[in-house]
N, C-alpha and C. Protein backbone atom coordinates (compact mmCIF):
# COMPACT_ATOMS: atom_id res chain seq x y z
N UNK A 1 -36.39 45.20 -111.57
CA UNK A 1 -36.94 46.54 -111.48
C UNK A 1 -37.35 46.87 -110.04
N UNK A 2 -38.20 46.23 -109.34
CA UNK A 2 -38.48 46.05 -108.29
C UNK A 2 -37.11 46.23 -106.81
N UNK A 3 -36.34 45.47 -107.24
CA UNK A 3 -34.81 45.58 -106.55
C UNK A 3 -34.77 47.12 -106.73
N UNK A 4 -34.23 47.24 -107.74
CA UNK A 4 -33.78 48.85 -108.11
C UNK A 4 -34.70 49.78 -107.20
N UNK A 5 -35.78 49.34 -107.09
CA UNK A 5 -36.40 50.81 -106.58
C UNK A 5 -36.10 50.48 -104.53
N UNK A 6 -36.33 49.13 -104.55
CA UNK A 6 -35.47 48.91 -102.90
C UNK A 6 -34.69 49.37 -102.48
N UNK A 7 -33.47 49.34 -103.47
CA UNK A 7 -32.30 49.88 -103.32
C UNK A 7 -32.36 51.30 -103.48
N UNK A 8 -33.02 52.02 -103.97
CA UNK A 8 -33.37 53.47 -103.57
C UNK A 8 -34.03 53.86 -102.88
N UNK A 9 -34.65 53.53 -102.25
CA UNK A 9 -35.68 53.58 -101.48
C UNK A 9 -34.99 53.44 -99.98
N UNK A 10 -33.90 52.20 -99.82
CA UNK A 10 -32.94 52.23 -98.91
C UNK A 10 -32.06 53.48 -98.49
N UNK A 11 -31.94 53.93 -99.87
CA UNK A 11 -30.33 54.66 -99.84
C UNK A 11 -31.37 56.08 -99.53
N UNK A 12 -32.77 55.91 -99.49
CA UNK A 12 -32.98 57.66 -99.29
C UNK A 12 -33.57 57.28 -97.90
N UNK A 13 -33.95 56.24 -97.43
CA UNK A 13 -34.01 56.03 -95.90
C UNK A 13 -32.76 56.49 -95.06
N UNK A 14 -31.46 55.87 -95.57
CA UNK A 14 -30.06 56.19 -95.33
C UNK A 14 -29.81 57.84 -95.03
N UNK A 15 -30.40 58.36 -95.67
CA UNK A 15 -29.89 59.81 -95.84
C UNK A 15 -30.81 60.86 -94.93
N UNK A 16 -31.84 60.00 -94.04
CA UNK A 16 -32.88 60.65 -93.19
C UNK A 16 -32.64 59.41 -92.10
N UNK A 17 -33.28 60.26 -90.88
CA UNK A 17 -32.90 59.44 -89.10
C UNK A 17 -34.01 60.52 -88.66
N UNK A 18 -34.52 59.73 -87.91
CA UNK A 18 -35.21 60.07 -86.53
C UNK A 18 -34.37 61.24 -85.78
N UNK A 19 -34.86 62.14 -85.17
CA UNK A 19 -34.27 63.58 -84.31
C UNK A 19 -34.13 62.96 -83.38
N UNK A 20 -34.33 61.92 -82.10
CA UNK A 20 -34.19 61.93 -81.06
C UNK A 20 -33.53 60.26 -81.17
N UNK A 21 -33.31 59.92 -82.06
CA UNK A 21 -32.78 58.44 -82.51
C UNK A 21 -31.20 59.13 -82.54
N UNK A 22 -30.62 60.53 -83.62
CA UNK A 22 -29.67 60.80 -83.99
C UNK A 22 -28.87 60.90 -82.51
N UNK A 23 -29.87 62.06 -81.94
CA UNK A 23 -29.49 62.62 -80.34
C UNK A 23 -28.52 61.92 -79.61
N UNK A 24 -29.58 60.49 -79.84
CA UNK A 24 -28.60 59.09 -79.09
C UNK A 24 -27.45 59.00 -79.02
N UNK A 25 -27.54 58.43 -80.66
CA UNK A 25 -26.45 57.97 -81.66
C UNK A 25 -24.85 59.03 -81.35
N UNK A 26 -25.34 60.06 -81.23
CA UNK A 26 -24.24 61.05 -80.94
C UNK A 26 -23.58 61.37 -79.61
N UNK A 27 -24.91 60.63 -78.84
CA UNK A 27 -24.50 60.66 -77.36
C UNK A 27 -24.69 62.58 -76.33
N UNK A 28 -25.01 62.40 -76.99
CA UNK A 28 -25.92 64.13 -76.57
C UNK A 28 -26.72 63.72 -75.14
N UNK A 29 -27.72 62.64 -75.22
CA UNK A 29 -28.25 62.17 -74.12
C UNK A 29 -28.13 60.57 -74.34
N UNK A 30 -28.34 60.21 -73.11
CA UNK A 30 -27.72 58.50 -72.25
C UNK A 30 -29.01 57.71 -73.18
N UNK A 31 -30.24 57.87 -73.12
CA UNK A 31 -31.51 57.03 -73.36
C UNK A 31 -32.22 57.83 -74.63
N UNK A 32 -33.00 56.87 -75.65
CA UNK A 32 -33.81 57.96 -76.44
C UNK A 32 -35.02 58.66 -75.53
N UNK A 33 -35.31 57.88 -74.58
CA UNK A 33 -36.45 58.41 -74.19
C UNK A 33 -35.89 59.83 -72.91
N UNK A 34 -35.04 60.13 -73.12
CA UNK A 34 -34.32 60.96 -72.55
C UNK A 34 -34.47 62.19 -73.71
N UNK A 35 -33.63 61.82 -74.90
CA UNK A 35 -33.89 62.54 -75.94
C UNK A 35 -35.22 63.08 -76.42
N UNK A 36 -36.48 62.40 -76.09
CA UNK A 36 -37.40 62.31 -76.31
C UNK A 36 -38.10 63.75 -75.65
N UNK A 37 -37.88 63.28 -74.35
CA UNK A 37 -38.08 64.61 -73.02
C UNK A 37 -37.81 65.77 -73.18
N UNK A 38 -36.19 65.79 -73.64
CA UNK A 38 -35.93 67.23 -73.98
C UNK A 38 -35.93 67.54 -74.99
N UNK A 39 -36.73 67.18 -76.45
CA UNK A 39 -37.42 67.54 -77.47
C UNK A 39 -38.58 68.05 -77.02
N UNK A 40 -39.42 67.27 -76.52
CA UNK A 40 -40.89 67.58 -76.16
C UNK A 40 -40.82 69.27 -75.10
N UNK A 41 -40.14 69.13 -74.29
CA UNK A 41 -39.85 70.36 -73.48
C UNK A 41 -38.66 71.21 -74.09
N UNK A 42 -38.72 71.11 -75.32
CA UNK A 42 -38.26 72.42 -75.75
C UNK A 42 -36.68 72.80 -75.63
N UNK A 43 -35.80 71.63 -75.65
CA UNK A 43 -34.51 71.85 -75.40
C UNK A 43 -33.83 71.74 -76.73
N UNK A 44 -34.46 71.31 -77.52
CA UNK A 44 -33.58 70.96 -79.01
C UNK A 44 -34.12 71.97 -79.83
N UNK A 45 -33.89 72.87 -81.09
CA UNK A 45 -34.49 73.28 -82.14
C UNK A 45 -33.84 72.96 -83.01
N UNK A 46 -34.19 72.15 -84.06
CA UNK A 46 -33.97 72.18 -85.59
C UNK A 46 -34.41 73.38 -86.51
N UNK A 47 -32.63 73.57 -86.95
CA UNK A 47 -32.93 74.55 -87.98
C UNK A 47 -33.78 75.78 -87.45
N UNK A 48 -33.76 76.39 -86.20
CA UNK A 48 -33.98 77.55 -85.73
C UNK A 48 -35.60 77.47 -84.84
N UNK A 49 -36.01 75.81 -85.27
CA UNK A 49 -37.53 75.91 -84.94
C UNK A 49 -37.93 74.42 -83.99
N UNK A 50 -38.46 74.57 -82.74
CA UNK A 50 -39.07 73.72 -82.14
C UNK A 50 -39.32 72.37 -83.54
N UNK A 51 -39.11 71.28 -82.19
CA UNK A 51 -39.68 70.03 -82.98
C UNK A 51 -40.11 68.79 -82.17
N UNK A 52 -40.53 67.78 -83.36
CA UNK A 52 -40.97 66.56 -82.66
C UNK A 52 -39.93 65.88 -82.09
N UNK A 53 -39.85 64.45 -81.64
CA UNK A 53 -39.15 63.45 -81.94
C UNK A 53 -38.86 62.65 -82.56
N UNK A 54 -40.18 62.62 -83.68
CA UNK A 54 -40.14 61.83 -84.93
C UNK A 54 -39.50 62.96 -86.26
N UNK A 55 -39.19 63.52 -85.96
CA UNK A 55 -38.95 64.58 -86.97
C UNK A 55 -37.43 63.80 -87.95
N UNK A 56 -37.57 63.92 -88.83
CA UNK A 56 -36.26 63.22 -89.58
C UNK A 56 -35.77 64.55 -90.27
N UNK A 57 -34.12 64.24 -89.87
CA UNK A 57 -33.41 65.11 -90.04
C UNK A 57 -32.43 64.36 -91.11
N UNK A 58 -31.86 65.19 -91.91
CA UNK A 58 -30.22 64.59 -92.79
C UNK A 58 -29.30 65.44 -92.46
N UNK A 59 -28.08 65.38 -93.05
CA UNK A 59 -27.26 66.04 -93.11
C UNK A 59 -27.10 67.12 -93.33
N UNK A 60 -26.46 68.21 -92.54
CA UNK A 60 -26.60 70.17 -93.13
C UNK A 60 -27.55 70.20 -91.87
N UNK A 61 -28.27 69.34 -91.24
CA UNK A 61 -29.66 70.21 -90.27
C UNK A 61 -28.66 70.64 -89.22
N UNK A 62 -29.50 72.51 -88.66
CA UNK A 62 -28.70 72.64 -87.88
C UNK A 62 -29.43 72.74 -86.40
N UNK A 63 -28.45 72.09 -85.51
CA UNK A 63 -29.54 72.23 -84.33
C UNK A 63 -29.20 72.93 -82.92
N UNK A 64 -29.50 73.64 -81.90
CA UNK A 64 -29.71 74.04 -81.15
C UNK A 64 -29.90 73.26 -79.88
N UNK A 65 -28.89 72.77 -79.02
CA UNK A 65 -29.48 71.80 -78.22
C UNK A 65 -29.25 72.90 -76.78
N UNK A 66 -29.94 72.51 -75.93
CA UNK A 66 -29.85 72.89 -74.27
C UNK A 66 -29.52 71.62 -72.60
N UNK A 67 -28.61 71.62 -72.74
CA UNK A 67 -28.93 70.30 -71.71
C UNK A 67 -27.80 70.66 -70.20
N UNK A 68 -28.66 71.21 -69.04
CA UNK A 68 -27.90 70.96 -67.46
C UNK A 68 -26.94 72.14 -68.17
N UNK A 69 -27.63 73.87 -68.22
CA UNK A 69 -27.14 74.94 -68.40
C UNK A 69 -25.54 75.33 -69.48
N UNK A 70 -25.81 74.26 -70.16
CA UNK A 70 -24.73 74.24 -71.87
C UNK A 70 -25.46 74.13 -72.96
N UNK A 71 -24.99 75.00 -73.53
CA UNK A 71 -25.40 74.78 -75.02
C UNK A 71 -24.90 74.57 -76.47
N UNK A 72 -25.52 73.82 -77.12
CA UNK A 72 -24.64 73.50 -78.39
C UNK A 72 -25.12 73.85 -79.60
N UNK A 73 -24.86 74.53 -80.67
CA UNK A 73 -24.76 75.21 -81.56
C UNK A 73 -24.57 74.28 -82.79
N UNK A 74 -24.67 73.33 -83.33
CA UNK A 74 -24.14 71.80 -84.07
C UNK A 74 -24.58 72.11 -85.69
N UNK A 75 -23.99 71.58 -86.26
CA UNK A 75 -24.34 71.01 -87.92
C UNK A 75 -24.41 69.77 -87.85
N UNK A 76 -25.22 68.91 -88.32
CA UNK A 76 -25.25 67.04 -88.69
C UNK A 76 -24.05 67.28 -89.80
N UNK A 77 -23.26 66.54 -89.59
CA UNK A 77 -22.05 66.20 -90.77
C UNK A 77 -22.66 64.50 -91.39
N UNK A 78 -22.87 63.32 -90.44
CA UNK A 78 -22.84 62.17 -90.73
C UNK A 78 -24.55 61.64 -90.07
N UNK A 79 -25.17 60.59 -90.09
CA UNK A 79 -25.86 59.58 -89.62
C UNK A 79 -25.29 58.83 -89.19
N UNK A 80 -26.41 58.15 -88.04
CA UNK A 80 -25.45 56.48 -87.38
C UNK A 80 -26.75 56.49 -86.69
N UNK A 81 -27.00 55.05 -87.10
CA UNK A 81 -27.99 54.20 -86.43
C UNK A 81 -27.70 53.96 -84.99
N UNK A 82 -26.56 53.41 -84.75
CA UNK A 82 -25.93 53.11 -83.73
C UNK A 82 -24.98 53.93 -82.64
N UNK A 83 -24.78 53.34 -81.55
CA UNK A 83 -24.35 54.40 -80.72
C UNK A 83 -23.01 54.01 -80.52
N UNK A 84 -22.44 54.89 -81.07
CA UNK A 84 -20.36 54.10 -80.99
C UNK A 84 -19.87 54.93 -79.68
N UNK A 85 -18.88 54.44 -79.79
CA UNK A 85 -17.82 55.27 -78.76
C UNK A 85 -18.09 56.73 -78.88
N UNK A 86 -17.74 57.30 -77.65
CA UNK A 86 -17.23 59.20 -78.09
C UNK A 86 -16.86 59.25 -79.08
N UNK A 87 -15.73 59.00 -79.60
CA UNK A 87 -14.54 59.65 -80.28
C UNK A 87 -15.19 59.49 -82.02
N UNK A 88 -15.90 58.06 -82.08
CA UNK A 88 -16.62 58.00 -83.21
C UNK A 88 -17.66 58.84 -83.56
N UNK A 89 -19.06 59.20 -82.38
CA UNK A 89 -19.95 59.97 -81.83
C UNK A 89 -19.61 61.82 -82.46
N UNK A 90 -18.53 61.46 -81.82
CA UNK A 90 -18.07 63.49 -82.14
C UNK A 90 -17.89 63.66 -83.78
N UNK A 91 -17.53 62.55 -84.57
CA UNK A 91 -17.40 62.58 -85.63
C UNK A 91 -18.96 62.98 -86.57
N UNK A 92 -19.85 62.69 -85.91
CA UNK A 92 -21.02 63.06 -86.40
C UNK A 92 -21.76 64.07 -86.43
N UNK A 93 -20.81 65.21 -85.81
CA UNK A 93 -21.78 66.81 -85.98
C UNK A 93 -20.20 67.64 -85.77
N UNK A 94 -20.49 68.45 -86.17
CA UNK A 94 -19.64 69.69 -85.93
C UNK A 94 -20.24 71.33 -85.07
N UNK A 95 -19.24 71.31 -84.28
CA UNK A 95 -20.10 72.61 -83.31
C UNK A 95 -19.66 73.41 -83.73
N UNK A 96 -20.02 74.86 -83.32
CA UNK A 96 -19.51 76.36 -84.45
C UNK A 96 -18.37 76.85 -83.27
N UNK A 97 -17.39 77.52 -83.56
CA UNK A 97 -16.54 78.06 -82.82
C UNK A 97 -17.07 78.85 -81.19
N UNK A 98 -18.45 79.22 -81.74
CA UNK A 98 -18.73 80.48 -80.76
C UNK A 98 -19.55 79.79 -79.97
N UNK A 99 -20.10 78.57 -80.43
CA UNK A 99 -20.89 77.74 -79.06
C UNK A 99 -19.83 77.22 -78.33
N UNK A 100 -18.80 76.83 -78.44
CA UNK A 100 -17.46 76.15 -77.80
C UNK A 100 -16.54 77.26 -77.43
N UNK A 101 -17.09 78.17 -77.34
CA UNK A 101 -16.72 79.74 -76.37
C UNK A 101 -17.22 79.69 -75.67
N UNK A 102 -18.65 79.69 -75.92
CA UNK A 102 -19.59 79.80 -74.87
C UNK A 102 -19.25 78.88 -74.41
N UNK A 103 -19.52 77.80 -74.55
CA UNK A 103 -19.52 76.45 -73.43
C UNK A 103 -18.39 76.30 -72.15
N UNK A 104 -17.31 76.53 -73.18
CA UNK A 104 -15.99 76.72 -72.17
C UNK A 104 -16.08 77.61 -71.55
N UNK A 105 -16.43 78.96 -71.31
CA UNK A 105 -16.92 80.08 -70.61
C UNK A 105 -17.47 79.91 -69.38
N UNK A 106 -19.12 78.99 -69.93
CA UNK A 106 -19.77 78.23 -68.82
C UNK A 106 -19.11 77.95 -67.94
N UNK A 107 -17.80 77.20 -68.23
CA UNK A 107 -17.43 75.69 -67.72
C UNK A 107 -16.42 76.54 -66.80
N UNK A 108 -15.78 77.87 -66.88
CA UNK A 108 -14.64 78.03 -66.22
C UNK A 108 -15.01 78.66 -64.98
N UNK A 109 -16.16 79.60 -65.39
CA UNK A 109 -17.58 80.77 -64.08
C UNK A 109 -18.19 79.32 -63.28
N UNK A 110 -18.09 78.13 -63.93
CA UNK A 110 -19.05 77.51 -62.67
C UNK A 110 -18.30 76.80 -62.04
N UNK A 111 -16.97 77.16 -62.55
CA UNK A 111 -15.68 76.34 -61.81
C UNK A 111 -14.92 77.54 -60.57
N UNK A 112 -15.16 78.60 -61.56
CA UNK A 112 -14.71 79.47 -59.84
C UNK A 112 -15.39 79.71 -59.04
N UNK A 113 -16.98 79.82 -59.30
CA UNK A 113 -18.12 79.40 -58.53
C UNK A 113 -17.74 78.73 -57.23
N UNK A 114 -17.70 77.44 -57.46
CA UNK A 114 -17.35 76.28 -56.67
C UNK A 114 -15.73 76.30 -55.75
N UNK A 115 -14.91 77.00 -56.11
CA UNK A 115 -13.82 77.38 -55.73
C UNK A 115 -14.11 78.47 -54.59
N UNK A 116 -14.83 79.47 -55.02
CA UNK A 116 -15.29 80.33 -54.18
C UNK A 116 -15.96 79.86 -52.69
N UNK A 117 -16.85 78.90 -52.68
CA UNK A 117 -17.75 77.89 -51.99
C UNK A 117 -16.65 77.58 -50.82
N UNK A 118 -16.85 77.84 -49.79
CA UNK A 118 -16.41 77.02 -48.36
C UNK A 118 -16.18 75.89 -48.30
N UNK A 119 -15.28 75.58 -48.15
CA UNK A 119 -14.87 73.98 -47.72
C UNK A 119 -15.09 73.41 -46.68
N UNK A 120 -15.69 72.49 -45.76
CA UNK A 120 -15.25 72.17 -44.32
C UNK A 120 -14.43 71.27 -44.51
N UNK A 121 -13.11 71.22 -43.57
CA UNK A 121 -11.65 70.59 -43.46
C UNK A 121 -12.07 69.03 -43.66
N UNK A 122 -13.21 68.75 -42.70
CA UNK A 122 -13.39 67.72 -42.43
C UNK A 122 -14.90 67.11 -42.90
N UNK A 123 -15.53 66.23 -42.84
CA UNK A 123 -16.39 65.57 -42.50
C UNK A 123 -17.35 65.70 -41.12
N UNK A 124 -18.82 66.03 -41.60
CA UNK A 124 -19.08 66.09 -40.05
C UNK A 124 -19.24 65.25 -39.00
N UNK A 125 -18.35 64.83 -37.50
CA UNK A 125 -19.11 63.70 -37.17
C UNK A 125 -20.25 63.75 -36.48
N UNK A 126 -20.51 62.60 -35.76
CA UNK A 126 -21.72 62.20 -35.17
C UNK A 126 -22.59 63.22 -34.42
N UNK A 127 -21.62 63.75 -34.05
CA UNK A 127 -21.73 64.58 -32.89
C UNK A 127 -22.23 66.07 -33.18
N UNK A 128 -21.41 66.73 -34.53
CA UNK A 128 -21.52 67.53 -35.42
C UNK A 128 -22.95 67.34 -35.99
N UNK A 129 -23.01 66.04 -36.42
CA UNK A 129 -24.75 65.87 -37.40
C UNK A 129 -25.75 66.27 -36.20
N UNK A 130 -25.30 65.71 -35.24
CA UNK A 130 -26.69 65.76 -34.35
C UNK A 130 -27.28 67.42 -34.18
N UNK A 131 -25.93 68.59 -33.57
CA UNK A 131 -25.69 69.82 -33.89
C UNK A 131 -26.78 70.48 -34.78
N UNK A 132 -26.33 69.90 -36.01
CA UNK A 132 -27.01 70.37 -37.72
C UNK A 132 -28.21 70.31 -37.66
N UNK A 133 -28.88 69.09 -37.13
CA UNK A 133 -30.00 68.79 -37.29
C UNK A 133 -30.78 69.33 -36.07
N UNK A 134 -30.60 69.51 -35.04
CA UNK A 134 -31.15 70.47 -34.08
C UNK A 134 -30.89 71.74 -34.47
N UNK A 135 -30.20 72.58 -35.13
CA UNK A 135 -30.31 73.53 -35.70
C UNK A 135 -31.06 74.14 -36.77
N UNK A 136 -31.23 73.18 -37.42
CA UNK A 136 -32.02 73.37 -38.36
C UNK A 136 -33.67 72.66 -38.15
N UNK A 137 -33.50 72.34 -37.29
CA UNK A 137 -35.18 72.09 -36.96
C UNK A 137 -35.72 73.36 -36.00
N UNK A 138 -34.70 73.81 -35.26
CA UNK A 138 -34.85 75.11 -34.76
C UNK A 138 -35.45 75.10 -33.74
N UNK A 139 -36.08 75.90 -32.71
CA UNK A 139 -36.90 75.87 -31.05
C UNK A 139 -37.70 75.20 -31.54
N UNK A 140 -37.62 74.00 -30.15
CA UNK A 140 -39.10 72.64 -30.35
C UNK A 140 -39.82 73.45 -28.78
């Protein structure tokens, strides 16, 4: 009898994870205590609403993440304790069409951005740095 209720008791542990444990697991961020950070400051919402890091989430939660001006729009499809490869990782949430508009959107404006941006041909040398740096320290 005792077993029996372990074994349920397991299987409904199974079906709930830590919010900033999952984060990991999915590879969203490198460290939990990374995950941790941008929970606490407001970069993640579950299900439309600020949260902890201890917050346990299952499957169906939907979340809102913000991380280095992208955003993701996600459903939990799966759990994982563990942190697998990408390709396993992606298997564990599904993003909505229109956040992966957006994102790619992001990704193409901060790419002509940078295209736009001046090149110098070269490297500056020695001679050049010294230049820079008397210039920018300005009349001594």
């Amino acid at each position: 009898m005792a077993r029996a209720r372990d074994d349920e008791h397991r299987s409904a542990l199974d079906e709930r994870m830590r919010l900033d444990k999952w984060l990991w697991a999915a590879r969203f961020f490198k460290t939990r205590q990374l995950a941790i950070d941008a929970i606490n400051g407001g970069k993640v919402h579950l299900n439309g609403q600020r949260a902890k890091p201890g917050k346990e989430i299952g499957t169906g939660a939907k979340l809102r993440i913000s991380k280095d001006q992208y955003m993701w729009d996600i459903t939990v499809l799966a759990l994982s304790g563990q942190r697998r490869p990408a390709a396993e990782a992606a298997l564990l949430y599904e993003e909505t069409p229109e956040s992966i508009a957006q994102r790619q959107a992001e990704v193409a404006r901060r790419r002509d951005e940078n295209s736009l941006a001046l090149q110098p041909e070269t490297k500056p040398n020695k001679k050049d740095r010294r230049l820079i740096h008397r210039f920018k320290r300005g009349p001594e």
